[in-house]
N, C-alpha and C. Protein backbone atom coordinates (compact mmCIF):
# COMPACT_ATOMS: atom_id res chain seq x y z
N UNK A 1 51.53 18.29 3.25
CA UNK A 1 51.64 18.19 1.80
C UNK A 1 50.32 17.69 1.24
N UNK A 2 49.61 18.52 0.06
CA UNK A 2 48.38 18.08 -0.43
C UNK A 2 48.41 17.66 -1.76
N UNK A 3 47.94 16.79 -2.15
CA UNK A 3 47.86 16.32 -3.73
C UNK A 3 46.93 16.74 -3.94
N UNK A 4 46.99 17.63 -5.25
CA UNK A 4 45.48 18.48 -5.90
C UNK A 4 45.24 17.61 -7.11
N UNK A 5 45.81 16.87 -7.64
CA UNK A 5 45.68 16.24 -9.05
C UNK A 5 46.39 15.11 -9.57
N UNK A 6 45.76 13.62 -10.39
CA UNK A 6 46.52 12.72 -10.38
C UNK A 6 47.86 13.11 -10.89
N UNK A 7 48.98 12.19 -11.36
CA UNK A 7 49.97 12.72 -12.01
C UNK A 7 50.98 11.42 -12.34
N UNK A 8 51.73 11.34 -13.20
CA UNK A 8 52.56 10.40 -13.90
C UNK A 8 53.90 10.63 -13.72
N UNK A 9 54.73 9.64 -13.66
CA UNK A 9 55.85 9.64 -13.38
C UNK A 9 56.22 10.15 -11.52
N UNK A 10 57.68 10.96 -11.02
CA UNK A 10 57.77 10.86 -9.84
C UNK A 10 58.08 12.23 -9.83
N UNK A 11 58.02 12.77 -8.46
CA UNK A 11 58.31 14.24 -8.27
C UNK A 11 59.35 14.25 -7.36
N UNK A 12 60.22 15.10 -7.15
CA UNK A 12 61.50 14.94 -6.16
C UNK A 12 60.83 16.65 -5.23
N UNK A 13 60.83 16.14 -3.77
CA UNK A 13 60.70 17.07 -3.19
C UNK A 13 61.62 17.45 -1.97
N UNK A 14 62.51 18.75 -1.89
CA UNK A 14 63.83 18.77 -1.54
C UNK A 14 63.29 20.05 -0.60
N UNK A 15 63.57 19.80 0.86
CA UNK A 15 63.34 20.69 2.37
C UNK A 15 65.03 21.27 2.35
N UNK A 16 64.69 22.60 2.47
CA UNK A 16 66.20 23.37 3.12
C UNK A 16 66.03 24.32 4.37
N UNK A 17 66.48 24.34 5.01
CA UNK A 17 66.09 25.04 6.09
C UNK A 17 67.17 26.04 5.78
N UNK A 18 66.24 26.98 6.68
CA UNK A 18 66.91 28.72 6.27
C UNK A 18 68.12 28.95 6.98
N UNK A 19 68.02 28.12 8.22
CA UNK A 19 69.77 28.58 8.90
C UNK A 19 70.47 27.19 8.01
N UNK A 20 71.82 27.35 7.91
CA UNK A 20 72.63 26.32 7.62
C UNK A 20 72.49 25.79 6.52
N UNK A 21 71.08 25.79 5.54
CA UNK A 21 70.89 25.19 4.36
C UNK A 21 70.71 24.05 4.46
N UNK A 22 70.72 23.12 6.03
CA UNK A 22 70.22 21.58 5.71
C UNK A 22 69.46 21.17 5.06
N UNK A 23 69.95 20.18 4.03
CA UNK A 23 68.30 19.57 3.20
C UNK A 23 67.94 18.25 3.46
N UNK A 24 66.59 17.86 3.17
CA UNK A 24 66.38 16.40 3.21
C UNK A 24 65.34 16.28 1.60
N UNK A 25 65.32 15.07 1.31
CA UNK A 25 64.47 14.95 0.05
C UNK A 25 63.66 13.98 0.06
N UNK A 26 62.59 13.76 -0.94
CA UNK A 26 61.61 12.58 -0.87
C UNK A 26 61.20 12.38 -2.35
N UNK A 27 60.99 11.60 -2.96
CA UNK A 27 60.30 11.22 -4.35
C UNK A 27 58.81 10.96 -4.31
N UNK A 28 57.71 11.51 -4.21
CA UNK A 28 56.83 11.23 -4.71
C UNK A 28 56.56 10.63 -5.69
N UNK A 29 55.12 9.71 -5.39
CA UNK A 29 54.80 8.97 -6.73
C UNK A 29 53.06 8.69 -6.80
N UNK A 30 52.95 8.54 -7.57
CA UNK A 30 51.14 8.79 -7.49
C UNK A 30 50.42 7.57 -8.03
N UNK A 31 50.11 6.42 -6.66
CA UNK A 31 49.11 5.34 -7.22
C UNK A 31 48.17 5.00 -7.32
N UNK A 32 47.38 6.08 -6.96
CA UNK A 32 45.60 5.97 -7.02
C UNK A 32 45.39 5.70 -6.19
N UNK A 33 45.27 5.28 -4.37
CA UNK A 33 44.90 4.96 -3.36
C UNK A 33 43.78 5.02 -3.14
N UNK A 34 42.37 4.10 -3.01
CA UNK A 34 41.22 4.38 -3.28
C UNK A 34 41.08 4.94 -1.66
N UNK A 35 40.00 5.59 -1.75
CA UNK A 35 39.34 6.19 -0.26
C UNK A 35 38.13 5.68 -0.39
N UNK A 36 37.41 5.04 -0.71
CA UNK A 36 35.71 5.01 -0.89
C UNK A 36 35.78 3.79 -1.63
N UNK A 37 34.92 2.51 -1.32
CA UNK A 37 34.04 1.60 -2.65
C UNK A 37 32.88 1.93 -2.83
N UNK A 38 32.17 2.23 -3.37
CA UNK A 38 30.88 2.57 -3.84
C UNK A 38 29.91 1.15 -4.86
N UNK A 39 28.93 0.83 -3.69
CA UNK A 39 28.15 -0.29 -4.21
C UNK A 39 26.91 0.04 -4.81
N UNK A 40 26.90 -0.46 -5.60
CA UNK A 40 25.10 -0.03 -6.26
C UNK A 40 24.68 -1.48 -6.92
N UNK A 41 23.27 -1.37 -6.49
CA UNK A 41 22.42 -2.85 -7.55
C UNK A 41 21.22 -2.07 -7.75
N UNK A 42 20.59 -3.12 -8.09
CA UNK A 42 19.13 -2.76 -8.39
C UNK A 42 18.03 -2.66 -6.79
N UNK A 43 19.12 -2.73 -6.16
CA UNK A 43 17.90 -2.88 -4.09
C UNK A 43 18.61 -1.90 -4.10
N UNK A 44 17.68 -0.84 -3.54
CA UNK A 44 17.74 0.56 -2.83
C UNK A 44 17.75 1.10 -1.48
N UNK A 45 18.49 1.16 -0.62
CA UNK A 45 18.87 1.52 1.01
C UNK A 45 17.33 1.66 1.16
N UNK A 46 17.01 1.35 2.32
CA UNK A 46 15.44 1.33 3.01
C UNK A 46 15.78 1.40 4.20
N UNK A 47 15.95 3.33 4.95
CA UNK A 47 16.29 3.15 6.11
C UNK A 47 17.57 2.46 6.47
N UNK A 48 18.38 3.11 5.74
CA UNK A 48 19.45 2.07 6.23
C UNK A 48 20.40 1.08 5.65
N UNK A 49 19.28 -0.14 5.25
CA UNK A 49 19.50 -1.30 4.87
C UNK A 49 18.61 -1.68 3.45
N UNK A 50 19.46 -2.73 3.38
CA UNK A 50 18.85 -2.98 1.87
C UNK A 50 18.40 -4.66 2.58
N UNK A 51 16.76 -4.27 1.67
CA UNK A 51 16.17 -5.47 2.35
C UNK A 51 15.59 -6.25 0.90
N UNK A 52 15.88 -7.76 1.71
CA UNK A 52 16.36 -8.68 -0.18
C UNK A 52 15.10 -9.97 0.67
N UNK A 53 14.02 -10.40 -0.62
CA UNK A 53 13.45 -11.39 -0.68
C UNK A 53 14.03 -12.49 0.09
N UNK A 54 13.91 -13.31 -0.16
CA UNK A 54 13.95 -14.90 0.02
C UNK A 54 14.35 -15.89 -0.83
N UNK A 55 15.39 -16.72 -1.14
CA UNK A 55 15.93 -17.69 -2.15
C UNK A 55 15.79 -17.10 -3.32
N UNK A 56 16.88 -15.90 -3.17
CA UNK A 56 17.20 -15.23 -4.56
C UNK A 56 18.30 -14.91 -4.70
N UNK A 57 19.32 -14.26 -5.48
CA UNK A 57 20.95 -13.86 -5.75
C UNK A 57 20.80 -12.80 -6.17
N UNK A 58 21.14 -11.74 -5.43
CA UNK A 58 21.09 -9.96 -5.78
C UNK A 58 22.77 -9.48 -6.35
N UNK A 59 22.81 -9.46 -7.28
CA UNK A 59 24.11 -8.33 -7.73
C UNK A 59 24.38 -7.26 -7.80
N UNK A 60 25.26 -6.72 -7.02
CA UNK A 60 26.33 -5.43 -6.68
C UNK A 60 26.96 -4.74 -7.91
N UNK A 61 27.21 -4.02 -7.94
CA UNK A 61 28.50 -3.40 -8.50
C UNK A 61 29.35 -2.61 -7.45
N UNK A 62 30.78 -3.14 -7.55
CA UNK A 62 31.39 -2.82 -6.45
C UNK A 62 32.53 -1.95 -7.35
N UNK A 63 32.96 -0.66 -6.98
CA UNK A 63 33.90 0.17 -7.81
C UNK A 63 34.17 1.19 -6.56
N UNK A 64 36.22 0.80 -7.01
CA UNK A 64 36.67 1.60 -6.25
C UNK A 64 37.03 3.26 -6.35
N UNK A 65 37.14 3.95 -5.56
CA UNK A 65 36.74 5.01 -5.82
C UNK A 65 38.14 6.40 -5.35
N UNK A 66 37.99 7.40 -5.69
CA UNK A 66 38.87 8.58 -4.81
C UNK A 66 38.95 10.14 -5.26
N UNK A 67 39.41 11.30 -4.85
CA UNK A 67 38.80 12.42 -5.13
C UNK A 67 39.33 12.78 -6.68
N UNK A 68 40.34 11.90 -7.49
CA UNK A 68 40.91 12.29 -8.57
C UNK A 68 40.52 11.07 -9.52
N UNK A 69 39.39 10.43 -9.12
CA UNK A 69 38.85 9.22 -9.97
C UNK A 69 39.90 8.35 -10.36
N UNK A 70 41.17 8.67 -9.99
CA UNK A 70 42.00 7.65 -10.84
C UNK A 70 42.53 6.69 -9.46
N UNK A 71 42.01 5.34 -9.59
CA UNK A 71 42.65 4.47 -8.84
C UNK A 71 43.58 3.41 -9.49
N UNK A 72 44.39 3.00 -8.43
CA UNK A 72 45.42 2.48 -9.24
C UNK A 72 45.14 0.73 -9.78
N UNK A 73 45.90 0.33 -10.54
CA UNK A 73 45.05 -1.09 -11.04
C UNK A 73 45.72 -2.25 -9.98
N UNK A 74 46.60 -1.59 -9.18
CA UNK A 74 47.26 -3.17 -8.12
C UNK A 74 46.10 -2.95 -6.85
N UNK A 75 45.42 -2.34 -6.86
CA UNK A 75 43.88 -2.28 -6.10
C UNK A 75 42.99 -2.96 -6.62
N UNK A 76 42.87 -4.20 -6.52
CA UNK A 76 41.81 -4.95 -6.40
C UNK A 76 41.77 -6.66 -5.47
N UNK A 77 41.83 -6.51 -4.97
CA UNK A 77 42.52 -7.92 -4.18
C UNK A 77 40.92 -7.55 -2.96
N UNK A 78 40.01 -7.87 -3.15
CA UNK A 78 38.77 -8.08 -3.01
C UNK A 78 38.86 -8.93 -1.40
N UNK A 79 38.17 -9.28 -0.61
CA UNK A 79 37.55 -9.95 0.57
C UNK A 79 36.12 -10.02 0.56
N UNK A 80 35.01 -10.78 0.71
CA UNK A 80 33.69 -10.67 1.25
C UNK A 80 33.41 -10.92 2.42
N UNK A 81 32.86 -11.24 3.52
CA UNK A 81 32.35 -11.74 4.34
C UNK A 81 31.03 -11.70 4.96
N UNK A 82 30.09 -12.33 5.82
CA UNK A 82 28.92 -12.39 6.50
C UNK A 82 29.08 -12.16 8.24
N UNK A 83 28.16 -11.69 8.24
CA UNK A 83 27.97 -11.46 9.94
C UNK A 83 26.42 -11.45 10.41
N UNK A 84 26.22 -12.51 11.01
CA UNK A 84 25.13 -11.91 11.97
C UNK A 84 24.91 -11.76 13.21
N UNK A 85 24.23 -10.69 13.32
CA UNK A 85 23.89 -9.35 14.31
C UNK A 85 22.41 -10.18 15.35
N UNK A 86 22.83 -10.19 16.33
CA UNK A 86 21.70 -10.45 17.49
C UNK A 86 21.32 -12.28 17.65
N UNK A 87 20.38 -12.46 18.19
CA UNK A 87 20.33 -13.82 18.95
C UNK A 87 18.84 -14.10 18.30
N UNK A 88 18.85 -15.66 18.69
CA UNK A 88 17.52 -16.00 18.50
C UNK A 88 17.30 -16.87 19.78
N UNK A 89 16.09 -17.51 19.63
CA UNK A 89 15.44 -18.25 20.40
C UNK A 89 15.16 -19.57 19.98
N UNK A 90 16.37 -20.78 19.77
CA UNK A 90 15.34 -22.15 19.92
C UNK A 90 15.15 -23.08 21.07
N UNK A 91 14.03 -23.95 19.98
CA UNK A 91 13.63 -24.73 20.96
C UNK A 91 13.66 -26.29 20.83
N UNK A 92 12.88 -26.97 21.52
CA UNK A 92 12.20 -28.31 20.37
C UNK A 92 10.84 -28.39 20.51
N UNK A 93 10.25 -29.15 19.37
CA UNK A 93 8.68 -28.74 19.00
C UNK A 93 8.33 -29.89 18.55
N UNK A 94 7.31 -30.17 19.15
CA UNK A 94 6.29 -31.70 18.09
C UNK A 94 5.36 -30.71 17.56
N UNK A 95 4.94 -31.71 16.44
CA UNK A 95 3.78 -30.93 15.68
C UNK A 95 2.66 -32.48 15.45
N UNK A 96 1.92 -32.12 15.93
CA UNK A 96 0.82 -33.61 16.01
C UNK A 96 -0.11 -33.39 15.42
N UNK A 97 -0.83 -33.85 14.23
CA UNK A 97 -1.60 -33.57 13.33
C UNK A 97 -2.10 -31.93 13.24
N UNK A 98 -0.73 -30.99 12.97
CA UNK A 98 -1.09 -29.46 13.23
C UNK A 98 -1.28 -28.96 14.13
N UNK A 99 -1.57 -29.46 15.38
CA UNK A 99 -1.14 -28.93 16.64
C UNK A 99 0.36 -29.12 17.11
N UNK A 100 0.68 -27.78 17.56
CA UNK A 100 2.05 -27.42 17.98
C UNK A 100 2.17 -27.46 19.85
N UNK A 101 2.95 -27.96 19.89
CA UNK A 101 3.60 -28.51 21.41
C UNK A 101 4.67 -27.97 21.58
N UNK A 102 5.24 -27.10 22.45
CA UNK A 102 6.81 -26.93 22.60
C UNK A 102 7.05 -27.08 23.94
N UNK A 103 8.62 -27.09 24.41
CA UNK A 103 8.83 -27.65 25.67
C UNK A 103 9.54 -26.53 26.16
N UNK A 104 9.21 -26.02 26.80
CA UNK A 104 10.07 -24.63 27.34
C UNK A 104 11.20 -25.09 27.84
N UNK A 105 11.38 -26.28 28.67
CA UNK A 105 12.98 -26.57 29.13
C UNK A 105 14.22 -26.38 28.09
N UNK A 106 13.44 -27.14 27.00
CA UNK A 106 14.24 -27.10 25.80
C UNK A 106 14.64 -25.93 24.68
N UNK A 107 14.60 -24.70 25.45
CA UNK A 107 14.89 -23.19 24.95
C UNK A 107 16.44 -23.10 25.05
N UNK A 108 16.70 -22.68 24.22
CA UNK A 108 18.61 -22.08 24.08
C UNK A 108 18.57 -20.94 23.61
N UNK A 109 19.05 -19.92 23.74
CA UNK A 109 19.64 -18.72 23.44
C UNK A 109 20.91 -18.70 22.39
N UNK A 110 21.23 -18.76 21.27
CA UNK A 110 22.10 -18.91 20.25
C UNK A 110 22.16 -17.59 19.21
N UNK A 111 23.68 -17.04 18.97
CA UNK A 111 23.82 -16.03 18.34
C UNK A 111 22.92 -16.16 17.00
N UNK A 112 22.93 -15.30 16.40
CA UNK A 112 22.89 -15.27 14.56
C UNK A 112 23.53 -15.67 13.95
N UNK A 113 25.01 -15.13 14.38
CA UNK A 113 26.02 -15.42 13.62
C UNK A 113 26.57 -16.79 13.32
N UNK A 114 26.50 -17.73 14.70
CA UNK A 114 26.41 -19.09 14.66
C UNK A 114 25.66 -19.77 13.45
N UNK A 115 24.32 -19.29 13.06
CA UNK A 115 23.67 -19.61 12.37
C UNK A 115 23.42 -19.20 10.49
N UNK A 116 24.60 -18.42 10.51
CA UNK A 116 23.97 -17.53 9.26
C UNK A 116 24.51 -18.11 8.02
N UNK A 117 25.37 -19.31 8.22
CA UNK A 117 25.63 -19.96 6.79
C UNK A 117 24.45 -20.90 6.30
N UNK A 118 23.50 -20.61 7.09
CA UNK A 118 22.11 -21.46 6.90
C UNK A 118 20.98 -20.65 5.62
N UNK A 119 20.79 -19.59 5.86
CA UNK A 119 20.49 -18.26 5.25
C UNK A 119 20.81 -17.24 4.14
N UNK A 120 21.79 -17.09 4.50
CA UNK A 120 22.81 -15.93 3.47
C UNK A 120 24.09 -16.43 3.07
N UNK A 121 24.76 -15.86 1.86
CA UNK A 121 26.13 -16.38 1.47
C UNK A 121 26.81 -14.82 0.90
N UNK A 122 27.62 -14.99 0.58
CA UNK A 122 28.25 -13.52 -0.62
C UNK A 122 29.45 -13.95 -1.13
N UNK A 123 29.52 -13.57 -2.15
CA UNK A 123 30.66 -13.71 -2.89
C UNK A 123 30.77 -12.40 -3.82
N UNK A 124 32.77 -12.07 -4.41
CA UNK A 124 32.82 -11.21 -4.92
C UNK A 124 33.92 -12.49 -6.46
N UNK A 125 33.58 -11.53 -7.48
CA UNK A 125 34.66 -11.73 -8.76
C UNK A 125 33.93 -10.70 -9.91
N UNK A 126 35.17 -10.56 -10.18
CA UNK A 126 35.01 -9.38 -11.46
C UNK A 126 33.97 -7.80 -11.23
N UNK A 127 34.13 -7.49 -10.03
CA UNK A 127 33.68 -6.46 -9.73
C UNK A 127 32.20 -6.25 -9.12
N UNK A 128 32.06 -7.91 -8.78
CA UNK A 128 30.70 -7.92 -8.45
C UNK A 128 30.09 -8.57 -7.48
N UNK A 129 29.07 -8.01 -6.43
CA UNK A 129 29.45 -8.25 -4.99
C UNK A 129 27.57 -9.41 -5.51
N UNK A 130 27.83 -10.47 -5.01
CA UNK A 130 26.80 -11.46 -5.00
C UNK A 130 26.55 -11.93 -3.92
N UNK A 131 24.77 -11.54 -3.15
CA UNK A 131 24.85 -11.83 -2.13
C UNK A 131 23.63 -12.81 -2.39
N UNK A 132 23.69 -14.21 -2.23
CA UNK A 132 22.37 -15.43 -1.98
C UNK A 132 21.42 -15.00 -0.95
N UNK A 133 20.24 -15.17 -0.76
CA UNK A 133 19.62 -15.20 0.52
C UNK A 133 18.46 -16.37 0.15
N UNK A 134 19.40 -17.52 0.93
CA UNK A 134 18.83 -18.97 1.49
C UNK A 134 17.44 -19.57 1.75
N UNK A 135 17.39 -19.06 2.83
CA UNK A 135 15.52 -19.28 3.27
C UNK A 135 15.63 -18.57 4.83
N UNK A 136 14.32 -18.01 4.95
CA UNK A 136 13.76 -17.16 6.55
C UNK A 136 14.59 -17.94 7.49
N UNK A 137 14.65 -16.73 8.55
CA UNK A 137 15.38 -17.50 9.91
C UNK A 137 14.21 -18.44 10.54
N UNK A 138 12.99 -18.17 10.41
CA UNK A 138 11.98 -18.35 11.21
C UNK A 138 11.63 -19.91 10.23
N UNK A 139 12.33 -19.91 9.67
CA UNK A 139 12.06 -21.77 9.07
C UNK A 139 12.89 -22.26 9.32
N UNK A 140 13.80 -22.22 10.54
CA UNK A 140 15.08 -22.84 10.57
C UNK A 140 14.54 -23.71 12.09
N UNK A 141 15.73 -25.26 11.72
CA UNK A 141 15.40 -25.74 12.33
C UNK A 141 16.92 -26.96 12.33
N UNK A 142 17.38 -27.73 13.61
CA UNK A 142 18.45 -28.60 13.21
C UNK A 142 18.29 -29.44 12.70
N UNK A 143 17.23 -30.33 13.50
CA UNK A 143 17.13 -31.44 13.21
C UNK A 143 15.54 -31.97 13.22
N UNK A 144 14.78 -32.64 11.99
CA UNK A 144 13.34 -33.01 11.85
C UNK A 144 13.38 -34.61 12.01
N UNK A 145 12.29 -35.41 12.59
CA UNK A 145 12.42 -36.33 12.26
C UNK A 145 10.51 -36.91 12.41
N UNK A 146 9.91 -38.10 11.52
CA UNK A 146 8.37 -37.75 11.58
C UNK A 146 8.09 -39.29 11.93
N UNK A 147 7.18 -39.27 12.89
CA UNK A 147 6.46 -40.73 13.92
C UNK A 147 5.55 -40.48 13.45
N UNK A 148 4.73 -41.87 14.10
CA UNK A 148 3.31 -42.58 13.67
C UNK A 148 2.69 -42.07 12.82
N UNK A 149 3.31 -42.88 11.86
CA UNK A 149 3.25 -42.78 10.42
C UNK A 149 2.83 -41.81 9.68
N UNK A 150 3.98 -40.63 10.41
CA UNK A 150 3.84 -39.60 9.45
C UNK A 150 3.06 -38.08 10.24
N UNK A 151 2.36 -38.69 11.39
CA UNK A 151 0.93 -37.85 11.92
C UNK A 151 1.87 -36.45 12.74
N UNK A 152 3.17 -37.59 13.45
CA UNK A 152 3.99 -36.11 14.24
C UNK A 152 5.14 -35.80 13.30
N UNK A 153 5.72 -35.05 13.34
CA UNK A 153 6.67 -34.36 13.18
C UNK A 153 7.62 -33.84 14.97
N UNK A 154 8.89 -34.47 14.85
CA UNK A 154 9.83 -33.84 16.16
C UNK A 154 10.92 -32.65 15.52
N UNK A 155 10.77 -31.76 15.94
CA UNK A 155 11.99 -30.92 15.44
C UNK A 155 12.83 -30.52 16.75
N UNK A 156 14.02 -30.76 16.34
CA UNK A 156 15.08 -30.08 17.46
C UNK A 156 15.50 -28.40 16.79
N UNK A 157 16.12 -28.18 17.88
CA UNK A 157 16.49 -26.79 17.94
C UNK A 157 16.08 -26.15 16.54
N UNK A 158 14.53 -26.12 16.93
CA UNK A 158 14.02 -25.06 15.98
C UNK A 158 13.72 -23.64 16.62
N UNK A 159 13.43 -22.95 15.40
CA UNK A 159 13.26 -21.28 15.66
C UNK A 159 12.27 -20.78 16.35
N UNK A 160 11.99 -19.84 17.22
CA UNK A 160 10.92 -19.75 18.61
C UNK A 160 10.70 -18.21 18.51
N UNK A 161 11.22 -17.76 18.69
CA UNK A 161 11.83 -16.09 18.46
C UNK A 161 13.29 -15.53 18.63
N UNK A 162 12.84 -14.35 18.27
CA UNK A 162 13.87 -13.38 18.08
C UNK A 162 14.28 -12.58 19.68
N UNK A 163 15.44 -12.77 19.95
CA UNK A 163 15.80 -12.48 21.23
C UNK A 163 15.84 -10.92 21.21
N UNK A 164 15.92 -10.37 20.30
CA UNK A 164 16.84 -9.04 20.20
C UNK A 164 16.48 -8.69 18.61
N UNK A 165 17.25 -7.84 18.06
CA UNK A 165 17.03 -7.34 16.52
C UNK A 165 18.08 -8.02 16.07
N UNK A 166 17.52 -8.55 15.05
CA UNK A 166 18.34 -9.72 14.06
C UNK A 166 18.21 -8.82 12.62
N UNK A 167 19.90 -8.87 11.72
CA UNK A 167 20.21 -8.61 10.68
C UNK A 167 21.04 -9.23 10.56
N UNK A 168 21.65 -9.01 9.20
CA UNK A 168 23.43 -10.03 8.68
C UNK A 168 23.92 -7.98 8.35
N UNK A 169 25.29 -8.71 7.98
CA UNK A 169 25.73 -7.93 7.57
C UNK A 169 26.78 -8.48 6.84
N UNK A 170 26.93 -7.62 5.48
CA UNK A 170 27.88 -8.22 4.29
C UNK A 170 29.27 -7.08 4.42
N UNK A 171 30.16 -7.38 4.83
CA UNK A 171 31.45 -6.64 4.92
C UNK A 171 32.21 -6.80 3.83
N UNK A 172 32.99 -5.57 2.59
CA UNK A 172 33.59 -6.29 1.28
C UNK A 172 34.93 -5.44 1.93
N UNK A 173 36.02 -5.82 1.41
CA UNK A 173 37.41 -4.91 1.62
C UNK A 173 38.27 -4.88 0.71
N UNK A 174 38.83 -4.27 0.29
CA UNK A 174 40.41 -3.77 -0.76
C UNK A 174 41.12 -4.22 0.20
N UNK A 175 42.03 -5.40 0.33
CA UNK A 175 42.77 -5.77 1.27
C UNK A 175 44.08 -5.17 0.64
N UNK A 176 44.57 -4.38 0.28
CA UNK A 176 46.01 -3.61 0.07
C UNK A 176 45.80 -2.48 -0.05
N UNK A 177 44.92 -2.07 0.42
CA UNK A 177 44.57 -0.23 0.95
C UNK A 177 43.67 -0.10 2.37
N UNK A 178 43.04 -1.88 2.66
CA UNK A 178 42.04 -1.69 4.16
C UNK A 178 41.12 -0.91 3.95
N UNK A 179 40.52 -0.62 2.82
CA UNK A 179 39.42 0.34 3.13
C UNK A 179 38.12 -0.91 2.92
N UNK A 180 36.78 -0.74 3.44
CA UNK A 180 36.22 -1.50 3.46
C UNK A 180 34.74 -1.05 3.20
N UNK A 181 33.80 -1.66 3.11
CA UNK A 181 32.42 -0.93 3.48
C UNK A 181 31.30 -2.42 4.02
N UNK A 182 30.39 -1.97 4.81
CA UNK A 182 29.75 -2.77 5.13
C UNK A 182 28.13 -2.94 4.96
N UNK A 183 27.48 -3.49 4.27
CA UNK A 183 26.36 -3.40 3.99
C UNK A 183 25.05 -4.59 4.80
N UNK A 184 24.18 -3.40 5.53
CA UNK A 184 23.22 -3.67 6.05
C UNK A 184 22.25 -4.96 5.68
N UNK A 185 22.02 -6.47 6.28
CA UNK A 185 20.88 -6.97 4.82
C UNK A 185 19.85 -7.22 5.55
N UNK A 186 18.40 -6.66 5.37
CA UNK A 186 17.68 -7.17 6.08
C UNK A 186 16.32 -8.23 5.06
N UNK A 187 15.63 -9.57 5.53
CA UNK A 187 15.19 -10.34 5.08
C UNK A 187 13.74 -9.91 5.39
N UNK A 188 12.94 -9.70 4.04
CA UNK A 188 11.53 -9.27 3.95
C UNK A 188 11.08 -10.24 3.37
N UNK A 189 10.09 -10.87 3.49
CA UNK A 189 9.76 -12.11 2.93
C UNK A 189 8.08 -12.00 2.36
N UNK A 190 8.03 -10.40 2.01
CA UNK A 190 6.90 -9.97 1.38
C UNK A 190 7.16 -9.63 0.04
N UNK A 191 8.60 -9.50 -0.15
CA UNK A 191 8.91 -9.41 -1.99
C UNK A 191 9.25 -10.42 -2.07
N UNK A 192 8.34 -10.25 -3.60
CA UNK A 192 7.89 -11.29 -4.86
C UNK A 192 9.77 -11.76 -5.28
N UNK A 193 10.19 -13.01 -5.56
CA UNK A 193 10.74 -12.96 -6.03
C UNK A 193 11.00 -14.30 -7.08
N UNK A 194 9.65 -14.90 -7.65
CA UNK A 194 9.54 -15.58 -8.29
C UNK A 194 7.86 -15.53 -8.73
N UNK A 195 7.44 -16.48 -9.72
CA UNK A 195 5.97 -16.68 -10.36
C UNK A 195 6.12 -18.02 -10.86
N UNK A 196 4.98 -18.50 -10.81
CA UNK A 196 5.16 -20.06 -10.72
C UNK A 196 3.32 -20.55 -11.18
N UNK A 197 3.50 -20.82 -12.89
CA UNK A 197 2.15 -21.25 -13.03
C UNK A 197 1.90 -23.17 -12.97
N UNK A 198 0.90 -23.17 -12.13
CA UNK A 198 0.53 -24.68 -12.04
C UNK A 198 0.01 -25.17 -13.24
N UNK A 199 -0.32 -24.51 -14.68
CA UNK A 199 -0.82 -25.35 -15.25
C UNK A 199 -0.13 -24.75 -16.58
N UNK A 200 0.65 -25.44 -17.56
CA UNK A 200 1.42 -24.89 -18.66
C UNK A 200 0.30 -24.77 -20.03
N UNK A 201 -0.80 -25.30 -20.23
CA UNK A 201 -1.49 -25.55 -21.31
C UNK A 201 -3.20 -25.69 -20.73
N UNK A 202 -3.62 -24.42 -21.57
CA UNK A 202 -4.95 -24.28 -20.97
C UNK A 202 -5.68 -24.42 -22.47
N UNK A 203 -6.92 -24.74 -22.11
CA UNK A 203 -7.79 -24.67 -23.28
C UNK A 203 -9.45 -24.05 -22.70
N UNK A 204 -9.59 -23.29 -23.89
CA UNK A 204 -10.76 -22.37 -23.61
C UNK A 204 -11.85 -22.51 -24.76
C-alpha cells in the first residue's frame, strides 16, 4: 500500500478475496511521519564535517521533514547529544621557566569521549540545534599547580597527542518517530571568531 498524497480525515480500506468473499478492513489515517531532519546554519559541510572555531555558539536550524512536506505537529519531542570519536594521549609536564619536561611513565591512553564535556556542549529548543565549542583539546589539562614562586608550572594529565583521529559528534533525534541525524564537528582553531581592540580611544 502506497501513500501518494497528504490527506485529512480517515480512509476505510476493505480486502475481499475472490473465493468465498472473506473480508478484512483497516482505517487509515494520515500523521505526517517525518523521514528526514534537515539542518542548516551559517557553517557549511567541509568534506564531510562542519568545522567550528573555538569558544563560540553556532546555530542550527533543525526542521523536520517528508515526501508530502506535511509533518505532523505531535513530532517534535527533540533529544541532543555529544560523542567523542578516538583517543588521546596524556601525560604530566613541568614547565620551568619555558622549558618543557615530560615524563613518559606518566602517559595514559584516554578516550575522547571521556573528555568531551570539557570542549563542546549542544543543546536543542524551539527548533534550534546550539552547539558551544569550549576551548582546543590540545589545551586541556586536569590538574595545574605553580612552585618556586611562580618559575614552574606542574600539570597533570595534560594533552601530549592524538592517538588516532579525533572528532565529536552531535547526534539530534525525533524521539516519537526515531529518526535521527548526526553531525560531524571538527575543531579548526584558524577561524577568526572574535576581534579585540587594546586601546578604545586614540588620538592623532
Amino acid at each position: 500500500m502506497t501513500c501518494k498524497q497528504a490527506f485529512t480525515g480517515t480512509i476505510l480500506v476493505i480486502a475481499t478475496t475472490r473465493e468465498s468473499g472473506y473480508q478484512a478492513s483497516c482505517i487509515l489515517t494520515f500523521i505526517g511521519i517525518p523521514t528526514d531532519i534537515i539542518v542548516s546554519g551559517s557553517v557549511s559541510l567541509t568534506g564531510g564535517a562542519y568545522k567550528l572555531g573555538i569558544g563560540q555558539d553556532y546555530v542550527f536550524d533543525v526542521e523536520l521533514t517528508n515526501p508530502f512536506d506535511s509533518v505532523g505537529a505531535e513530532f517534535s519531542d527533540f533529544d541532543c547529544r555529544v560523542y567523542g570519536v578516538g583517543s588521546v594521549v596524556l601525560g604530566y609536564l613541568e614547565r620551568i621557566s619555558g622549558v618543557e619536561k615530560w615524563y613518559d611513565t606518566s602517559n595514559k591512553t584516554v578516550t575522547l569521549d571521556s573528555l568531551k564535556d570539557n570542549f563542546i556542549s549542544a543543546s536543542y529548543a524551539d527548533g534550534k540545534l546550539t552547539v558551544t565549542t569550549k576551548k582546543s583539546v590540545e589545551s586541556y589539562y586536569g590538574r595545574m599547580q605553580k612552585g618556586d614562586g611562580g618559575r614552574t608550572t606542574f600539570y597533570w594529565d595534560k594533552f601530549r597527542s592524538y592517538a588516532d583521529d579525533c572528532y565529536f559528534k552531535v547526534r539530534i533525534e525525533e524521539r516519537t518517530s526515531g529518526i535521527s541525524k548526526e553531525l560531524e564537528i571538527r575543531f579548526d582553531d584558524t577561524i577568526v571568531t572574535g576581534v579585540n581592540v587594546n586601546q578604545t580611544e586614540m588620538q592623532f
